[in-house]
Protein backbone atom coordinates (compact mmCIF):
# COMPACT_ATOMS: atom_id res chain seq x y z
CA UNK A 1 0.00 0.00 0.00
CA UNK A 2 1.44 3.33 -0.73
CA UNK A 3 1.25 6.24 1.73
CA UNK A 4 -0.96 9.19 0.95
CA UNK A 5 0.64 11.60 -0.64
CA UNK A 6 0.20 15.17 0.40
CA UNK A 7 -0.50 18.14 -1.93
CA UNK A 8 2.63 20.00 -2.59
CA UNK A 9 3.31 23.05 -0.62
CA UNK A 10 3.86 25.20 -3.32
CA UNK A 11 0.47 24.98 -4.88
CA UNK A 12 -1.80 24.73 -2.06
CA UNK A 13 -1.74 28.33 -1.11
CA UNK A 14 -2.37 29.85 -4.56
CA UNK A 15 -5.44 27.09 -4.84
CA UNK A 16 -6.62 28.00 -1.15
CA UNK A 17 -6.07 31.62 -2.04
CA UNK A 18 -8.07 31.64 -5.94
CA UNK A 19 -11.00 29.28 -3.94
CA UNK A 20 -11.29 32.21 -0.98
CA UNK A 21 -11.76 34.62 -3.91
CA UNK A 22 -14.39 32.89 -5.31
CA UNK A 23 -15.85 32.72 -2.46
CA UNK A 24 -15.50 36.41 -1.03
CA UNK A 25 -16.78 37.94 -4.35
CA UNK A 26 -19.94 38.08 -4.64
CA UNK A 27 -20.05 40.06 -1.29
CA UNK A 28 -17.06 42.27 -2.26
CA UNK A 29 -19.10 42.90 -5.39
CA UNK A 30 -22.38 44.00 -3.36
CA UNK A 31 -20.63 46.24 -0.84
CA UNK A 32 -19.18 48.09 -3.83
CA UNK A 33 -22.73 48.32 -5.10
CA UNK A 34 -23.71 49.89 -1.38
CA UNK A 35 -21.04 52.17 -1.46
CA UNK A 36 -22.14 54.29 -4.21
CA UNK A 37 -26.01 54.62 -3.21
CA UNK A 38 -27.18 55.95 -6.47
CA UNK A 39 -29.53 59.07 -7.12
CA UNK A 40 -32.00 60.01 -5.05
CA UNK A 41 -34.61 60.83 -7.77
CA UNK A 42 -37.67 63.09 -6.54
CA UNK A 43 -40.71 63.98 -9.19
CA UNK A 44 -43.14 66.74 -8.68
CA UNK A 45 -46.46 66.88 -10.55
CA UNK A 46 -47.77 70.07 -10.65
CA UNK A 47 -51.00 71.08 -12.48
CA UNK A 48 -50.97 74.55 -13.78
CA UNK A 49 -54.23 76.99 -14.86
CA UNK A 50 -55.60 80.36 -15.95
CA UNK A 51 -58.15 80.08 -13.44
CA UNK A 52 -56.88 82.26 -10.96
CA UNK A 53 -53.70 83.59 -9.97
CA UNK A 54 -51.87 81.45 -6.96
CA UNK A 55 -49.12 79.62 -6.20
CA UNK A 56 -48.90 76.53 -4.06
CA UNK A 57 -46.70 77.28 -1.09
CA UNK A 58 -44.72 74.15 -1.58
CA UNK A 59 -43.77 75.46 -5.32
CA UNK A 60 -42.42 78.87 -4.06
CA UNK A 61 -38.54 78.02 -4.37
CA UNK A 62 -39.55 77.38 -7.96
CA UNK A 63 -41.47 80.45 -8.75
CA UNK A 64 -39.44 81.91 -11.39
CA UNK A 65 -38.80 78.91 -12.93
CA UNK A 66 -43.04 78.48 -13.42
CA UNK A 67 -43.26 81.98 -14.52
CA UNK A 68 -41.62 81.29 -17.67
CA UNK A 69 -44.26 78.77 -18.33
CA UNK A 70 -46.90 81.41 -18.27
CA UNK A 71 -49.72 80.23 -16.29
CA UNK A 72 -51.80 81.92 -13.46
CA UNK A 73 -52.14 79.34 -11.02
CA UNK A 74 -49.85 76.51 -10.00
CA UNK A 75 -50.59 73.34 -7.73
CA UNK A 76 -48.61 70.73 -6.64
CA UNK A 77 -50.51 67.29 -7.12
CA UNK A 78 -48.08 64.99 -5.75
CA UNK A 79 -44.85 64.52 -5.14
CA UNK A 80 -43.10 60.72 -5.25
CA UNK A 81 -39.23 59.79 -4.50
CA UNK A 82 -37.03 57.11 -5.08
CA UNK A 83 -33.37 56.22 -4.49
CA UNK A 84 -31.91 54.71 -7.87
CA UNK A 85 -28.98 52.90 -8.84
CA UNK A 86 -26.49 54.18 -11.84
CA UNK A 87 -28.29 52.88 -14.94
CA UNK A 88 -31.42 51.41 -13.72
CA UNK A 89 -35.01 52.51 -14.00
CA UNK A 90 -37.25 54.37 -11.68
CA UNK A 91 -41.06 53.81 -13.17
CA UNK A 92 -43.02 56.93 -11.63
CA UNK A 93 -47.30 56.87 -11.80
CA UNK A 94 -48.60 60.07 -13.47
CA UNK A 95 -51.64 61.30 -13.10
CA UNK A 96 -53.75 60.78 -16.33
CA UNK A 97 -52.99 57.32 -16.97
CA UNK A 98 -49.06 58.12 -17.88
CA UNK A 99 -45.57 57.00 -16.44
CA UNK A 100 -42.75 58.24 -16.19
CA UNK A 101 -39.13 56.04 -16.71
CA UNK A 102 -36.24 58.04 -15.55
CA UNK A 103 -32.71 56.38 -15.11
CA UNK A 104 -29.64 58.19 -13.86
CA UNK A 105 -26.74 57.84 -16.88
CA UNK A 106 -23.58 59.68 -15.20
CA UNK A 107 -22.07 62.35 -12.79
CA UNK A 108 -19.73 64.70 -14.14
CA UNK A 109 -18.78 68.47 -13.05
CA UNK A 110 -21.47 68.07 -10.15
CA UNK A 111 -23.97 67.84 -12.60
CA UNK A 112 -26.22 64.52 -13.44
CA UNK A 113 -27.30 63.27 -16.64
CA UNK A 114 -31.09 61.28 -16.56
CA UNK A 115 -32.32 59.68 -19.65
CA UNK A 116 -36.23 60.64 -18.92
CA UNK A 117 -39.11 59.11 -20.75
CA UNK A 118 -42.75 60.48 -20.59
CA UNK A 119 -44.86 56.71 -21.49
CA UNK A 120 -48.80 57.32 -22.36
CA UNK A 121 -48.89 52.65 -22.31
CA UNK A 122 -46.03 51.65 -23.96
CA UNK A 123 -46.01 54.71 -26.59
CA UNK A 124 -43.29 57.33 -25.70
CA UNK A 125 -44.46 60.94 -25.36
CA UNK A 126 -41.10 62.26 -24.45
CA UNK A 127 -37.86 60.62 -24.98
CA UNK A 128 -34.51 62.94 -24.10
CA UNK A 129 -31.24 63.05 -22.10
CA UNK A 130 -30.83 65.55 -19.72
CA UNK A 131 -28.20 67.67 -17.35
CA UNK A 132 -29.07 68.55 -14.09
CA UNK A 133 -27.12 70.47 -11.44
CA UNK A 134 -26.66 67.65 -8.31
CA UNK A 135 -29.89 68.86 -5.80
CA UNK A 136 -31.10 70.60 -8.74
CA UNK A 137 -33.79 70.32 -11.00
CA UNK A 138 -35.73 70.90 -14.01
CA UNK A 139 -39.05 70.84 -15.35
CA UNK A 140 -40.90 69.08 -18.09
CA UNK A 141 -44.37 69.57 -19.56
CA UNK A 142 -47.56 70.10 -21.60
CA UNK A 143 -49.56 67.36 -21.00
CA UNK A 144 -53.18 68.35 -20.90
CA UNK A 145 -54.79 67.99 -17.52
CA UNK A 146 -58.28 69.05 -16.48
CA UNK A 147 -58.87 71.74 -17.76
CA UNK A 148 -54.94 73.16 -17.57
CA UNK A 149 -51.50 71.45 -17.94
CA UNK A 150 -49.40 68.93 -16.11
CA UNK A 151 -45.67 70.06 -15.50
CA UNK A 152 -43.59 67.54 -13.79
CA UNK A 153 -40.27 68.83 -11.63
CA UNK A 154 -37.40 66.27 -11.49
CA UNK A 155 -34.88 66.78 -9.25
CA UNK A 156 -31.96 64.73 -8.54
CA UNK A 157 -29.15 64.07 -6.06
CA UNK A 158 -26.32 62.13 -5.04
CA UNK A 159 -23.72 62.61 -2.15
């Protein structure tokens, strides 16, 4: 009978060593993930009207931005948020019967690009790239809405 023979010392480490890699991975690969947390993505739906002249109180930081629209009155509907990864979809519920698909794209000069989609079903409404200052925000509209318009405010920001 012939004695066991041991594994020679010379390869046991870099096969120990390549098997705890595999092994560690995946989780090295998640807290990477965690460390950059994404955008925090925040969409405003505001309906805007001749009807009378007045301004939500929650919209007043964005009063000359709405001016430029041209309306007399401006309410804030809603207002939904969600933390998004780098290249993944957030699906936001419109009122009407619409969605809107925004992902985050990149972050460059403190500014972040969103590819932003405005979906009546499947059909796109709006389909365009945009730049936004991080914590800032822009707005999007012209989608009739009783008896005015719907203009949607997306901000975005990441630490």
């Amino acid at each position: 009978m012939r004695p066991k023979q041991k594994a020679p010392l010379n390869l046991l480490p870099p096969t120990l060593l390549f098997s705890l890699w595999l092994v560690l991975l995946p989780g090295l690969v998640r807290a990477a993930e965690k460390s950059q947390p994404g955008v925090q993505v925040k969409i405003g739906t505001i309906v805007a009207t001749n009807e009378a002249d007045c301004l939500d109180p929650l919209l007043s930081k964005m009063k000359q931005q709405l001016e430029v629209i041209k309306y007399r009155c401006y309410r804030l509907l809603r207002e939904d948020s969600q933390r998004v990864s780098w290249l993944a979809n957030a699906l936001f519920e419109i009122p009407g019967g619409r969605s809107l698909l925004v992902m985050p794209q990149e972050y460059r000069n403190n500014r972040i690009s969103l590819k932003v989609r405005l979906l009546e079903g499947e059909k796109p409404i709006v389909d365009t790239t945009v730049r936004v200052p991080n914590r800032g925000n822009f707005l999007i509209g012209g989608s009739a809405y009783e008896g005015g318009v719907l203009i949607f405010s997306i901000s975005a920001a990441t630490p």
